[in-house]
PDB file of N, CA and C in Angstrom:
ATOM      1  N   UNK A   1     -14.507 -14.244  -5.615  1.00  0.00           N
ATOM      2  CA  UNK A   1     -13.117 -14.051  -6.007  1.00  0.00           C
ATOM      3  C   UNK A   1     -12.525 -12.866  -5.248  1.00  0.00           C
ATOM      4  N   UNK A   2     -11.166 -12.838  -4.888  1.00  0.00           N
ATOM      5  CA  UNK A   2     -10.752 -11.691  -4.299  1.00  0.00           C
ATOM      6  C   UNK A   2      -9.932 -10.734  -4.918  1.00  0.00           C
ATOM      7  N   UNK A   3      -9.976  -9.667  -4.734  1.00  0.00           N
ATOM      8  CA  UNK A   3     -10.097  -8.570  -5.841  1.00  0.00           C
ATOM      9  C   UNK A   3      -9.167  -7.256  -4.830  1.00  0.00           C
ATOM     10  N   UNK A   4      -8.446  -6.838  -5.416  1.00  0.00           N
ATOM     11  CA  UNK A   4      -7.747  -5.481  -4.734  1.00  0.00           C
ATOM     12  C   UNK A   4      -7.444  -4.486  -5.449  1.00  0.00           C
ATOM     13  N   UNK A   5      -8.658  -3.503  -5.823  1.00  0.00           N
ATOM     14  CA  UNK A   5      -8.317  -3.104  -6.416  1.00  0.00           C
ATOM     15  C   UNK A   5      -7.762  -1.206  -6.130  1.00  0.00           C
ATOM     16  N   UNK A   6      -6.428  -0.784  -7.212  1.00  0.00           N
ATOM     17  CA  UNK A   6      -5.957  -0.052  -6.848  1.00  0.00           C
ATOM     18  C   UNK A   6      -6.187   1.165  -7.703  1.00  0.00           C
ATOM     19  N   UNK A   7      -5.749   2.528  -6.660  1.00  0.00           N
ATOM     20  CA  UNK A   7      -6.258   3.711  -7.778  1.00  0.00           C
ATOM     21  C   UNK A   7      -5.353   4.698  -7.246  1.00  0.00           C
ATOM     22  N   UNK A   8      -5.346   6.117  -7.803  1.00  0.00           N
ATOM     23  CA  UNK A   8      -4.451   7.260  -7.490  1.00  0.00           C
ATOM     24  C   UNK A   8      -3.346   7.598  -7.523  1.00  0.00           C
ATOM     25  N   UNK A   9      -3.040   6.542  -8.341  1.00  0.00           N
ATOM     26  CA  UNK A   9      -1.193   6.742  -8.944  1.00  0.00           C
ATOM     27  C   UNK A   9      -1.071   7.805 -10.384  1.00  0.00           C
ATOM     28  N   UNK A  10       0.000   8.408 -10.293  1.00  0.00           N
ATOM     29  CA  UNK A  10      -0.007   8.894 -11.644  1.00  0.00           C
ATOM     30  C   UNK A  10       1.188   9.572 -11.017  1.00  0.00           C
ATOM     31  N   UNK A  11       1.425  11.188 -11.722  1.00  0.00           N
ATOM     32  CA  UNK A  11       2.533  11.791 -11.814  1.00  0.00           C
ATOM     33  C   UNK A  11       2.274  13.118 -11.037  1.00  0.00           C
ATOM     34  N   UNK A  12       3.724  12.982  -9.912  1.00  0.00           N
ATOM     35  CA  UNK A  12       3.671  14.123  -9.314  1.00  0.00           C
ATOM     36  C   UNK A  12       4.794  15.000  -8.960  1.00  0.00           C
ATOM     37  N   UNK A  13       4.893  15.980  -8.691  1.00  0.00           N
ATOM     38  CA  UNK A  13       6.142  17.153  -8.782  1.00  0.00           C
ATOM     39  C   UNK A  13       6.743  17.169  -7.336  1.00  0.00           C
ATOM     40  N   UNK A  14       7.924  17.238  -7.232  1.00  0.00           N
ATOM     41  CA  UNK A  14       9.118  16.842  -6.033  1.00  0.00           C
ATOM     42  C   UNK A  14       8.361  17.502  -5.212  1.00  0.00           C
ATOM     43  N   UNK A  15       8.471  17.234  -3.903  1.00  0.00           N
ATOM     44  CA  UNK A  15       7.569  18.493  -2.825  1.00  0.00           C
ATOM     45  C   UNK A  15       5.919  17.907  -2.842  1.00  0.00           C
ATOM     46  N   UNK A  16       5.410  17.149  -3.763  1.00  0.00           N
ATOM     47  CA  UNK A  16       4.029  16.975  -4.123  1.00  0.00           C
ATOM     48  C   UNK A  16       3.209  15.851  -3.477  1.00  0.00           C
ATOM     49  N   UNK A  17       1.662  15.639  -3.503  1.00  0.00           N
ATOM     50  CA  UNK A  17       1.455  14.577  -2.964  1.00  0.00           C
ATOM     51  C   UNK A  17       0.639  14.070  -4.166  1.00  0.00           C
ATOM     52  N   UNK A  18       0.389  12.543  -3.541  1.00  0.00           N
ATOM     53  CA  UNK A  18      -0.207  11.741  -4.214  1.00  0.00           C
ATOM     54  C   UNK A  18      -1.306  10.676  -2.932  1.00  0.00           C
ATOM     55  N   UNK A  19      -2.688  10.496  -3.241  1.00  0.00           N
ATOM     56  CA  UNK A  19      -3.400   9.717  -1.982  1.00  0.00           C
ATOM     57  C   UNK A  19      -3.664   8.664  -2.824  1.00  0.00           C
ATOM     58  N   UNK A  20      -2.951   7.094  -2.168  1.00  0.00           N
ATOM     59  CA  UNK A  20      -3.403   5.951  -3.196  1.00  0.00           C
ATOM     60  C   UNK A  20      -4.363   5.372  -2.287  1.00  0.00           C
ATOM     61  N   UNK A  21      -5.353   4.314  -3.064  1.00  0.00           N
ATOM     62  CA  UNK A  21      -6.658   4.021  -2.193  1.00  0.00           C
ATOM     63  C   UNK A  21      -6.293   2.279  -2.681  1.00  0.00           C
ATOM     64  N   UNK A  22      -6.991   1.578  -2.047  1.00  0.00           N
ATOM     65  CA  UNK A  22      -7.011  -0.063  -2.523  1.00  0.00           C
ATOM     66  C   UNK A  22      -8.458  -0.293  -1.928  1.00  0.00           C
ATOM     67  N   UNK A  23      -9.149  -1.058  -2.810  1.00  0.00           N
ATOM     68  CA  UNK A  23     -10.627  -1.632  -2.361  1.00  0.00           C
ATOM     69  C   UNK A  23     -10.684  -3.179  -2.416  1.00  0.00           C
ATOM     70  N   UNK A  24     -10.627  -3.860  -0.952  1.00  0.00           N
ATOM     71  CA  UNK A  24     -10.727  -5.147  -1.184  1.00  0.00           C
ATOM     72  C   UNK A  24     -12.014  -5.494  -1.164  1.00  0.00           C
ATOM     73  N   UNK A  25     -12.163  -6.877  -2.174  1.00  0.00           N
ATOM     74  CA  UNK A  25     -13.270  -7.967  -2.079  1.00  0.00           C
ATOM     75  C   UNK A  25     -12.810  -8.854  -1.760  1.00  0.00           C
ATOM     76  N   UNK A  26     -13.717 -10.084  -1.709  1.00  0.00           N
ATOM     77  CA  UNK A  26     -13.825 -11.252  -1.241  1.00  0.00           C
ATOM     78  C   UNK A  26     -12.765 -11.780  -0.189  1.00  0.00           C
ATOM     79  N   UNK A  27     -12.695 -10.750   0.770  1.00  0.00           N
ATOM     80  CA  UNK A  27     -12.134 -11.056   1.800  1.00  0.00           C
ATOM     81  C   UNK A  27     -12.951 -10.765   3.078  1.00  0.00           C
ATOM     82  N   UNK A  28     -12.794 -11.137   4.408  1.00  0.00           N
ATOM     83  CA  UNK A  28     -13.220 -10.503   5.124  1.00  0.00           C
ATOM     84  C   UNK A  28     -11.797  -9.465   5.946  1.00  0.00           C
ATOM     85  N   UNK A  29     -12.261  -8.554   5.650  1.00  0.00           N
ATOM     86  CA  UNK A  29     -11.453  -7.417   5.263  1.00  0.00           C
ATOM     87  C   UNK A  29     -10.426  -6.894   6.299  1.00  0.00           C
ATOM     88  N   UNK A  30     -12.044  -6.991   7.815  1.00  0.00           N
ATOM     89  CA  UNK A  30     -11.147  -6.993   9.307  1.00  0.00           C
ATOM     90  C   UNK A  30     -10.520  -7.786   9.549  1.00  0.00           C
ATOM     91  N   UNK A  31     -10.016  -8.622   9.337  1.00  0.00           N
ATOM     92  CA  UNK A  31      -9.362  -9.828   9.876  1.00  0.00           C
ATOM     93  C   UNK A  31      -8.232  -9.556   9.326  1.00  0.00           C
ATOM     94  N   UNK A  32      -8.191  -9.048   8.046  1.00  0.00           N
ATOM     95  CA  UNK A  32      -6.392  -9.166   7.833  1.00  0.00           C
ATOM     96  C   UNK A  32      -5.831  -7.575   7.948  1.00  0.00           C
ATOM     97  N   UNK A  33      -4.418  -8.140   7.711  1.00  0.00           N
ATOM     98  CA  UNK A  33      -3.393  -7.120   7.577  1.00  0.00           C
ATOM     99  C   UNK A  33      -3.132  -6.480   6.790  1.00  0.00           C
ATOM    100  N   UNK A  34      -3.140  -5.506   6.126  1.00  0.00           N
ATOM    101  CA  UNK A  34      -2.327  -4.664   5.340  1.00  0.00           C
ATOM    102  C   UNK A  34      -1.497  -3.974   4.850  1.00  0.00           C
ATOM    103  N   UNK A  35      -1.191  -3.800   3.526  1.00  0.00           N
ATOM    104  CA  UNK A  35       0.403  -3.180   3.397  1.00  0.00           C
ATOM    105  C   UNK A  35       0.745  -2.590   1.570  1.00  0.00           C
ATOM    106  N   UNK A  36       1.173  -1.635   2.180  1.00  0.00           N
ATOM    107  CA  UNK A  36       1.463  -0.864   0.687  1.00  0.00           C
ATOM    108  C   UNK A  36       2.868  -1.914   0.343  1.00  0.00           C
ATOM    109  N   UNK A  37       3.411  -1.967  -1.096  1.00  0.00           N
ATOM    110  CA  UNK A  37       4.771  -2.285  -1.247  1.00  0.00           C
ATOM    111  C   UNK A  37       5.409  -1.678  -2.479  1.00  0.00           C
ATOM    112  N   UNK A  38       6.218  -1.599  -2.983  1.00  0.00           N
ATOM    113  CA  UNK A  38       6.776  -0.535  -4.041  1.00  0.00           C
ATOM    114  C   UNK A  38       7.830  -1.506  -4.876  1.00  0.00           C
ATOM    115  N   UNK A  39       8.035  -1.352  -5.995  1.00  0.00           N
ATOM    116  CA  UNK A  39       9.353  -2.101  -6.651  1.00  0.00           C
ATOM    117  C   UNK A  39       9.598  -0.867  -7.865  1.00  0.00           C
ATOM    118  N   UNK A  40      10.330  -0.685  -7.861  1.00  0.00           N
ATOM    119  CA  UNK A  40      11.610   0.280  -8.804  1.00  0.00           C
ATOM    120  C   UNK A  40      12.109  -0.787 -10.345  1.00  0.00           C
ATOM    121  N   UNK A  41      12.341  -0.316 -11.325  1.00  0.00           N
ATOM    122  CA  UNK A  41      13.026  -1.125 -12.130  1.00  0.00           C
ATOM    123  C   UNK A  41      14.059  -1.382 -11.684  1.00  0.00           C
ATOM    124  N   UNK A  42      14.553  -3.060 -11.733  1.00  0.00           N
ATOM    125  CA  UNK A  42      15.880  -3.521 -11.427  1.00  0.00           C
ATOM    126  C   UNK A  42      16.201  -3.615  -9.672  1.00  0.00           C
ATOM    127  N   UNK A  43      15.068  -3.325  -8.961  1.00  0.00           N
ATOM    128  CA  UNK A  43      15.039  -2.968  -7.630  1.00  0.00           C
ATOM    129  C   UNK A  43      14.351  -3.909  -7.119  1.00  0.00           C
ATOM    130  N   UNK A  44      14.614  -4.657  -5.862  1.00  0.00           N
ATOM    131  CA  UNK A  44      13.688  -5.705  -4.891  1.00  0.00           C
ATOM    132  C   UNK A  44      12.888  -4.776  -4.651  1.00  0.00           C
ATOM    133  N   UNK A  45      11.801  -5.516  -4.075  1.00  0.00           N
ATOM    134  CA  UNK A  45      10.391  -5.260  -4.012  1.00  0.00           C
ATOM    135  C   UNK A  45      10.519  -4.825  -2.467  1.00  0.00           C
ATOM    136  N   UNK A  46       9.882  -3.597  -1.916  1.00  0.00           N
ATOM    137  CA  UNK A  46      10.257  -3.679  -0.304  1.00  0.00           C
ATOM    138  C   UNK A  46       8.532  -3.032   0.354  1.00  0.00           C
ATOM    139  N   UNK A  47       8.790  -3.209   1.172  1.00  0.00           N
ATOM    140  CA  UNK A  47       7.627  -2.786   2.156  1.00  0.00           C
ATOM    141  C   UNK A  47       7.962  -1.367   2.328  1.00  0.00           C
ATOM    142  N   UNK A  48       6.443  -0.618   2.413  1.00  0.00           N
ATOM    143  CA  UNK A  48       6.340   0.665   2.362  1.00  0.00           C
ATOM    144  C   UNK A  48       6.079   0.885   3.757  1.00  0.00           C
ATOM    145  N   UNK A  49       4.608   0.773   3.775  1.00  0.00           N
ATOM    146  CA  UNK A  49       4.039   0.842   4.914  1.00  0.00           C
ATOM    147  C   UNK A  49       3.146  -0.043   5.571  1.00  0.00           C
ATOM    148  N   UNK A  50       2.409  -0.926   6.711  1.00  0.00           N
ATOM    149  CA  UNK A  50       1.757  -1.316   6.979  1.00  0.00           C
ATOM    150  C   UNK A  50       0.842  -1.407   8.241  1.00  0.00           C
ATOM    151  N   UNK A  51      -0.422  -1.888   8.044  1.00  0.00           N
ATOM    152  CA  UNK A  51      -0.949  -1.600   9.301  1.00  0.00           C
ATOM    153  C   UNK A  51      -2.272  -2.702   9.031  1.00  0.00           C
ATOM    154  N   UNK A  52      -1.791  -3.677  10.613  1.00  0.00           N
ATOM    155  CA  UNK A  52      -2.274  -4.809  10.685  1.00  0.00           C
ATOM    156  C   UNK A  52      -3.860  -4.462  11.223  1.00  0.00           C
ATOM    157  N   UNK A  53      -4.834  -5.578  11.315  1.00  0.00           N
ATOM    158  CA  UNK A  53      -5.602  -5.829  11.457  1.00  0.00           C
ATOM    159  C   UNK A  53      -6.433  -4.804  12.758  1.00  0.00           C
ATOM    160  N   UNK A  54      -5.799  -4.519  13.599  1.00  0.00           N
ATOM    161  CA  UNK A  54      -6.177  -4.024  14.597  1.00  0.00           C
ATOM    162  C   UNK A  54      -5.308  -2.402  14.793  1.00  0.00           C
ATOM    163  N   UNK A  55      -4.862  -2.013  13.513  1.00  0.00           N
ATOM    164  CA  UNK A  55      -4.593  -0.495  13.498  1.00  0.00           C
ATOM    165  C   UNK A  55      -3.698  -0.536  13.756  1.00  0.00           C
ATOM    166  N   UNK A  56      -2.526  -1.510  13.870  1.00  0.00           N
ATOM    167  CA  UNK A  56      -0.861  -0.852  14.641  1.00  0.00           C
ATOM    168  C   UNK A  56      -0.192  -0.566  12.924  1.00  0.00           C
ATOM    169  N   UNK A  57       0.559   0.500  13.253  1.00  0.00           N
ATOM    170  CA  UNK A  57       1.433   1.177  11.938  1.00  0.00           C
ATOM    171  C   UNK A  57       2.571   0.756  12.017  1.00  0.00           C
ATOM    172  N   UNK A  58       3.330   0.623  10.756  1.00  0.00           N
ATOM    173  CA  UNK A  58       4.794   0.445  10.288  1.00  0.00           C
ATOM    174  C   UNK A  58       5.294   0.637   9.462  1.00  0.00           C
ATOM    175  N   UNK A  59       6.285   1.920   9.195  1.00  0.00           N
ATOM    176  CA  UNK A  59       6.975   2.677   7.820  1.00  0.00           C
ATOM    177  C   UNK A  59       8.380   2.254   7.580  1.00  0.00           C
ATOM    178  N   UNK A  60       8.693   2.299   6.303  1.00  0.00           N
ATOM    179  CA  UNK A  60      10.121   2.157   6.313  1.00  0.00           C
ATOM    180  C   UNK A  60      10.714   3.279   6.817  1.00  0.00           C
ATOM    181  N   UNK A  61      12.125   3.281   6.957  1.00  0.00           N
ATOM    182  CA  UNK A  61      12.900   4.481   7.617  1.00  0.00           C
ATOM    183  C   UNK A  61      12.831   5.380   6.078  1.00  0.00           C
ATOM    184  N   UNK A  62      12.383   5.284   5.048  1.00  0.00           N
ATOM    185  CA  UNK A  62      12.871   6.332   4.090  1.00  0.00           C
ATOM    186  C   UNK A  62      11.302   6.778   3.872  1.00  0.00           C
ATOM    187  N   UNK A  63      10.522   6.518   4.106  1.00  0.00           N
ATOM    188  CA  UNK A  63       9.101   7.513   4.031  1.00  0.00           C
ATOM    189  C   UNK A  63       8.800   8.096   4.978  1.00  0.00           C
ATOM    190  N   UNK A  64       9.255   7.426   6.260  1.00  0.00           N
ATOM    191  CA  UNK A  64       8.524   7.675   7.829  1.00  0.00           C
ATOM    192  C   UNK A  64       8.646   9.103   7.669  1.00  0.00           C
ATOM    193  N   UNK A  65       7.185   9.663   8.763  1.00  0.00           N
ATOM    194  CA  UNK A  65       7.531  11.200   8.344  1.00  0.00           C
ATOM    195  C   UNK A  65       6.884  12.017   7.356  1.00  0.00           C
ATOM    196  N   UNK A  66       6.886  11.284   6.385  1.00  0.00           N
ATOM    197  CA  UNK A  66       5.982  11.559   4.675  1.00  0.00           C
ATOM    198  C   UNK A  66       5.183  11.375   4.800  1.00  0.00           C
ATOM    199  N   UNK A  67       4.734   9.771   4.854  1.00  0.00           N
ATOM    200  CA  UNK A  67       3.450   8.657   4.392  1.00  0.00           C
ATOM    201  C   UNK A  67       2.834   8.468   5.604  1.00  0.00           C
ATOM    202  N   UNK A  68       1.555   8.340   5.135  1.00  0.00           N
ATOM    203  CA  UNK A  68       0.749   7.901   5.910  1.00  0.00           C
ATOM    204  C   UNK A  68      -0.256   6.371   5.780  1.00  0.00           C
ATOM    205  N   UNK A  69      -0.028   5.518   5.910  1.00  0.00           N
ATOM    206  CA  UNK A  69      -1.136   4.364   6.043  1.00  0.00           C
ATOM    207  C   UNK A  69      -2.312   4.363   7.155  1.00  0.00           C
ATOM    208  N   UNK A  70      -3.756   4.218   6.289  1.00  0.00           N
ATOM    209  CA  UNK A  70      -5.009   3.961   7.030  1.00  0.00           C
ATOM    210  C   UNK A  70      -5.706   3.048   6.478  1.00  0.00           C
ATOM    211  N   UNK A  71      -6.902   2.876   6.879  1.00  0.00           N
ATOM    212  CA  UNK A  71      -7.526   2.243   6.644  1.00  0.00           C
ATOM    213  C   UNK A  71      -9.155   2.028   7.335  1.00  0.00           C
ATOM    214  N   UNK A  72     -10.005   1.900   6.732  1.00  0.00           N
ATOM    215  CA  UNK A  72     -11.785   2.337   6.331  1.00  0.00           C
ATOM    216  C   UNK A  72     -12.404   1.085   6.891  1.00  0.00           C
ATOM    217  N   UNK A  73     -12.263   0.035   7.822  1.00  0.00           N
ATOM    218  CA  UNK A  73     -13.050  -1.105   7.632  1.00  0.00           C
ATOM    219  C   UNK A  73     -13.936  -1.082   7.305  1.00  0.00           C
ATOM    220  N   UNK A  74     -15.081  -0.376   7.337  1.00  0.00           N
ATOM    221  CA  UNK A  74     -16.652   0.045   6.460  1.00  0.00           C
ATOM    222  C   UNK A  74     -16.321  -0.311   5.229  1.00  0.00           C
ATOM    223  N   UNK A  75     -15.402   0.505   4.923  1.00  0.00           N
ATOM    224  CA  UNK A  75     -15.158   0.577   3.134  1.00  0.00           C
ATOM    225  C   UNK A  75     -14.598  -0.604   2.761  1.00  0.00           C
ATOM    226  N   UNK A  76     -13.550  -1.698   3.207  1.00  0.00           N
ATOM    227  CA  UNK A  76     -13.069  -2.430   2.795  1.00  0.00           C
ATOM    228  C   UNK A  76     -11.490  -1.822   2.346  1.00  0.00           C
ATOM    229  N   UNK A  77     -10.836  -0.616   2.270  1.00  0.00           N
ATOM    230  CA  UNK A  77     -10.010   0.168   2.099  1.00  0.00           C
ATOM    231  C   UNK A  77      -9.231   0.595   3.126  1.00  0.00           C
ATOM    232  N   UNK A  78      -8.293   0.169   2.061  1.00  0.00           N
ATOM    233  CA  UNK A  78      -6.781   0.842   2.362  1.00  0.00           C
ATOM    234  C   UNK A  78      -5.935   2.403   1.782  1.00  0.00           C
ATOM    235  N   UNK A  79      -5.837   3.455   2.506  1.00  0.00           N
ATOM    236  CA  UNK A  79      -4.846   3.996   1.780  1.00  0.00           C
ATOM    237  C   UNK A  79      -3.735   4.757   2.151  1.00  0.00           C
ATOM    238  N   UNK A  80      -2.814   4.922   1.309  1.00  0.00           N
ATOM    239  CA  UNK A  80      -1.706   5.726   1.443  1.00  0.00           C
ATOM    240  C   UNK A  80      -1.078   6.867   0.888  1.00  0.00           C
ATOM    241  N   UNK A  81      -1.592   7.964   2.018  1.00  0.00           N
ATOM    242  CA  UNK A  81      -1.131   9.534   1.758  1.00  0.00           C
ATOM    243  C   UNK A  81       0.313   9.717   1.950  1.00  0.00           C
ATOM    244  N   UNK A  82       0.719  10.139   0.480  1.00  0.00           N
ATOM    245  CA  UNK A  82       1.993  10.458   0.252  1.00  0.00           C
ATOM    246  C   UNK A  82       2.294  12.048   0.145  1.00  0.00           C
ATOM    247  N   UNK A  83       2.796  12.136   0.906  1.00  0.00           N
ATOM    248  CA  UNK A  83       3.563  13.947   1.130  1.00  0.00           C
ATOM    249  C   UNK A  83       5.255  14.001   0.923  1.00  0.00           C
ATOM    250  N   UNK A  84       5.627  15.158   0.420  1.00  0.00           N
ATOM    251  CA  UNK A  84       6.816  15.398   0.268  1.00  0.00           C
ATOM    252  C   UNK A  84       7.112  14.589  -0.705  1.00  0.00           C
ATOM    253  N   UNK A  85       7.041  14.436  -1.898  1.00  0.00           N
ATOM    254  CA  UNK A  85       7.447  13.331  -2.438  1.00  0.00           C
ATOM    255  C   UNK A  85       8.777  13.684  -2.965  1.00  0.00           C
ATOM    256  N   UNK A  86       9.904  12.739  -3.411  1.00  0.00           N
ATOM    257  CA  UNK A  86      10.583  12.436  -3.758  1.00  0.00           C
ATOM    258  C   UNK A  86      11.117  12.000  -5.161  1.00  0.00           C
ATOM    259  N   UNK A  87      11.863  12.033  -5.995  1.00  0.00           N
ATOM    260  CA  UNK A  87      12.388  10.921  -7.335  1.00  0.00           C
ATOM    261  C   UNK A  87      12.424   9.976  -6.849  1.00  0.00           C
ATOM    262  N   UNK A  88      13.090   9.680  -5.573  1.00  0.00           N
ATOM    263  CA  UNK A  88      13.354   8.012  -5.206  1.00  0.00           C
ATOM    264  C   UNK A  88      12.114   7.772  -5.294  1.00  0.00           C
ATOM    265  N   UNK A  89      10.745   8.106  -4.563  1.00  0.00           N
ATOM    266  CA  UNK A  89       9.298   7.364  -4.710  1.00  0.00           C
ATOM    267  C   UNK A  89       8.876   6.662  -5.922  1.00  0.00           C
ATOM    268  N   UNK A  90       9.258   6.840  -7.202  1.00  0.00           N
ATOM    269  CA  UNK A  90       8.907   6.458  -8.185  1.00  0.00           C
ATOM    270  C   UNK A  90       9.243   4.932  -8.309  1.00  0.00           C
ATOM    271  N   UNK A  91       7.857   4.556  -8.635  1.00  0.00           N
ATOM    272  CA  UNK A  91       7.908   2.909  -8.681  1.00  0.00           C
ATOM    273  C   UNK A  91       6.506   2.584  -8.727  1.00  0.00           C
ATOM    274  N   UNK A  92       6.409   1.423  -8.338  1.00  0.00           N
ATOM    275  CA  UNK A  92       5.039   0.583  -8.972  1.00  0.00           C
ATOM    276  C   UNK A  92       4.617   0.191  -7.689  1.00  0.00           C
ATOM    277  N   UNK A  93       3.197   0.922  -6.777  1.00  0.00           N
ATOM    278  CA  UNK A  93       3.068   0.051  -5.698  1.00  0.00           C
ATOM    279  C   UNK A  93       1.735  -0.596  -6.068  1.00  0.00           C
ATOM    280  N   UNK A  94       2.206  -1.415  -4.909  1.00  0.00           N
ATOM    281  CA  UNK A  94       1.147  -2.870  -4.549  1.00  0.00           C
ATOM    282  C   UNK A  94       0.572  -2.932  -3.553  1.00  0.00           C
ATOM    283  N   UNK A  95      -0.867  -3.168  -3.977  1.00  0.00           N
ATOM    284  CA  UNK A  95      -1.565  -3.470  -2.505  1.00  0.00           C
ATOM    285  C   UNK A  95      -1.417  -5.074  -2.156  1.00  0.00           C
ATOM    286  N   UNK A  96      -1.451  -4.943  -0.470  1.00  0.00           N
ATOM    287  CA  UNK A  96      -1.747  -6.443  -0.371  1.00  0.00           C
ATOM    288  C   UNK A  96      -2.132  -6.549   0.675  1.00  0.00           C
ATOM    289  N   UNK A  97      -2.672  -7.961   1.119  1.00  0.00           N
ATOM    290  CA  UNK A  97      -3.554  -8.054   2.097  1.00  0.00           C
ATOM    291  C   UNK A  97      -2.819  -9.978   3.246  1.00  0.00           C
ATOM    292  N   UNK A  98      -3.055 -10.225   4.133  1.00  0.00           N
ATOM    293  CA  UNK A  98      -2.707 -10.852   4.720  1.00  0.00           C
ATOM    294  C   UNK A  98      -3.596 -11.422   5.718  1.00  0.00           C
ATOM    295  N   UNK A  99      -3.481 -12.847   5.815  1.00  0.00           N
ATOM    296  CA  UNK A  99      -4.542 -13.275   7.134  1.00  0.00           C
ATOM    297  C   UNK A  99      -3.657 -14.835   7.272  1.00  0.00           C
ATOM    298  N   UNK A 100      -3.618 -15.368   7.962  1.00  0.00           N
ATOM    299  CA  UNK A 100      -3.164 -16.154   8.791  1.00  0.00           C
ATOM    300  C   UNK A 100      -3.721 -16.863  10.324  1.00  0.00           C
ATOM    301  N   UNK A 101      -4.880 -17.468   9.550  1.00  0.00           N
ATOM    302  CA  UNK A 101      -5.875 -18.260  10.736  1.00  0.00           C
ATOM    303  C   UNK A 101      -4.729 -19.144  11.366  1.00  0.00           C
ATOM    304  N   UNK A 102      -4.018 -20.356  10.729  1.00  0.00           N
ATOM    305  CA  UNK A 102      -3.643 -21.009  11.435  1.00  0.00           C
ATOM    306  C   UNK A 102      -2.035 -20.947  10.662  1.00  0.00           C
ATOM    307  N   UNK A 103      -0.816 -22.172  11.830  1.00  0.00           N
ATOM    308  CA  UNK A 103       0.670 -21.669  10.757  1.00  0.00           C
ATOM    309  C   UNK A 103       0.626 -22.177   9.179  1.00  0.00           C
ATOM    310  N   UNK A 104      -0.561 -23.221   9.119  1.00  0.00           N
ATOM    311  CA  UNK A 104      -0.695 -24.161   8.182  1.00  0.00           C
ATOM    312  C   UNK A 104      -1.465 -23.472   6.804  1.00  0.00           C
ATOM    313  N   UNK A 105      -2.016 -22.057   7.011  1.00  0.00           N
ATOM    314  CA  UNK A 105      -3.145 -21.583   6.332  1.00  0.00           C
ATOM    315  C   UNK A 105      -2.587 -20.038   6.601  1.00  0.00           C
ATOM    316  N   UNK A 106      -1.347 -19.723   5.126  1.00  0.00           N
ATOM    317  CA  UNK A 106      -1.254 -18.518   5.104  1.00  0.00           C
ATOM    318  C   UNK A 106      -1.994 -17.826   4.266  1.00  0.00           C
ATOM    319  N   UNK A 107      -2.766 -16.574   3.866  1.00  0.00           N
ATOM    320  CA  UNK A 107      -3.299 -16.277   2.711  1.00  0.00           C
ATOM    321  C   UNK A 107      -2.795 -14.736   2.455  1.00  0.00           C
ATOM    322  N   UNK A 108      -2.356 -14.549   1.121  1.00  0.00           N
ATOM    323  CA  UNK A 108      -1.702 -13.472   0.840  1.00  0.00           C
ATOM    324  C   UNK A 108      -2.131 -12.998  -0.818  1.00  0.00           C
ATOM    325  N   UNK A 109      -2.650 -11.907  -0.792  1.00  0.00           N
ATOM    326  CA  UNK A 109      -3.401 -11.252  -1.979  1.00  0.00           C
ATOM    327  C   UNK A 109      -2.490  -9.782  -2.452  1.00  0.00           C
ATOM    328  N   UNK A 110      -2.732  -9.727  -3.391  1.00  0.00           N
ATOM    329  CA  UNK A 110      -2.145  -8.761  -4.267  1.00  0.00           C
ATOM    330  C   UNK A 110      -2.407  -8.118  -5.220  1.00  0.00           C
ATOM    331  N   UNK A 111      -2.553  -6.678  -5.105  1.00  0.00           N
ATOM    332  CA  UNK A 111      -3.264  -5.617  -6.704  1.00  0.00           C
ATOM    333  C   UNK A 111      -2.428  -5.992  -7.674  1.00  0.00           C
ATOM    334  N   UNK A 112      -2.610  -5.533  -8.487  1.00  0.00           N
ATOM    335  CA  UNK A 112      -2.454  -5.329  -9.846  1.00  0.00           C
ATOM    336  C   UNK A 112      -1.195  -3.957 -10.145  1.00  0.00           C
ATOM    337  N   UNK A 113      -0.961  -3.140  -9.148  1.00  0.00           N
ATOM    338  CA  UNK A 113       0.001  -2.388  -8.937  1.00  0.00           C
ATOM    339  C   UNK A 113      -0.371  -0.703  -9.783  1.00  0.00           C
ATOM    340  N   UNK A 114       0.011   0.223  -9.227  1.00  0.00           N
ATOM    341  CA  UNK A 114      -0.598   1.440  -9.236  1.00  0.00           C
ATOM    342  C   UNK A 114       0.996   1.789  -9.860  1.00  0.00           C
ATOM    343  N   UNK A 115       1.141   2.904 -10.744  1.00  0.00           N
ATOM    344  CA  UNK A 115       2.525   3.126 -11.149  1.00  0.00           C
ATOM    345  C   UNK A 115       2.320   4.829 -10.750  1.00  0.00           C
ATOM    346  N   UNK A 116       3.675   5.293  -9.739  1.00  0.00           N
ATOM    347  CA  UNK A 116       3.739   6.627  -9.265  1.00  0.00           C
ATOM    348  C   UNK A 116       4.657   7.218  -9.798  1.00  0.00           C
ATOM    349  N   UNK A 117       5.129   8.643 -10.325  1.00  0.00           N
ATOM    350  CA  UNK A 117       6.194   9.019 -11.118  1.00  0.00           C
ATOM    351  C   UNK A 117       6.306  10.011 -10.626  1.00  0.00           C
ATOM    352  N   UNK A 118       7.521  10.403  -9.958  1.00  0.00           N
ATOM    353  CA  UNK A 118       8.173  11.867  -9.130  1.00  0.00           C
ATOM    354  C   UNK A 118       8.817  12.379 -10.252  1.00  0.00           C
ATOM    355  N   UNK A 119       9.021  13.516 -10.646  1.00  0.00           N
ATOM    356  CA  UNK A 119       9.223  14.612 -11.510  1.00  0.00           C
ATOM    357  C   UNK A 119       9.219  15.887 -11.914  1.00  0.00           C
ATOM    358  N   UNK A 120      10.498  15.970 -12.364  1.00  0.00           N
ATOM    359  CA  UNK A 120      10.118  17.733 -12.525  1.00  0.00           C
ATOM    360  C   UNK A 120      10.060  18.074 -13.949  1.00  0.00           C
TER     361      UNK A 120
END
């Protein structure tokens, strides 16, 4: 079964960081893509950060600068170092994972969602 599981969310002070981690199973892990994603109450769901299979990076314009996305192939892990944080950061992120052997055979996985809270 495939499994993503997420950790290191909780509550942090404006200026502050937070390092979230994701541990995939039953995937083979190198092969896909990865990607943090965030949703806000009442807010579409948007892409944070990502970084495909072979290490290329991609931030939104409102973290770039802050965040950092990596990733462990040993470990099966993903994570994302958050600096400077913000009130806007607050939201619920998601891990997820991506592979796409053929156009016919997309596969797309998803945590359970980590909840982050900026605050003073």
């Amino acid at each position: 079964q495939v499994q993503l599981v997420e950790s290191g969310g909780g509550l942090a002070r404006p200026g502050g960081s937070l390092r979230l981690s994701c541990a995939a199973s039953g995937i083979i892990f190198s092969r896909n893509d990865m990607a943090w994603y965030r949703q806000a109450p009442g807010k579409e769901r948007e892409l944070v950060a990502g970084i495909t299979n072979r290490g290329i990076t991609n931030y939104a314009d409102s973290v770039k600068g802050r965040f950092t996305i990596s990733r462990d192939n040993a470990k099966s892990t993903v994570y994302l170092q958050m600096n400077s944080l913000k009130p806007e950061d607050t939201a619920v992120y998601y891990c997820n994972a991506r592979h796409a052997p053929v156009v016919e055979a997309v596969y797309n996985y998803w945590g359970q969602g980590t909840q982050v809270t900026v605050s003073s």
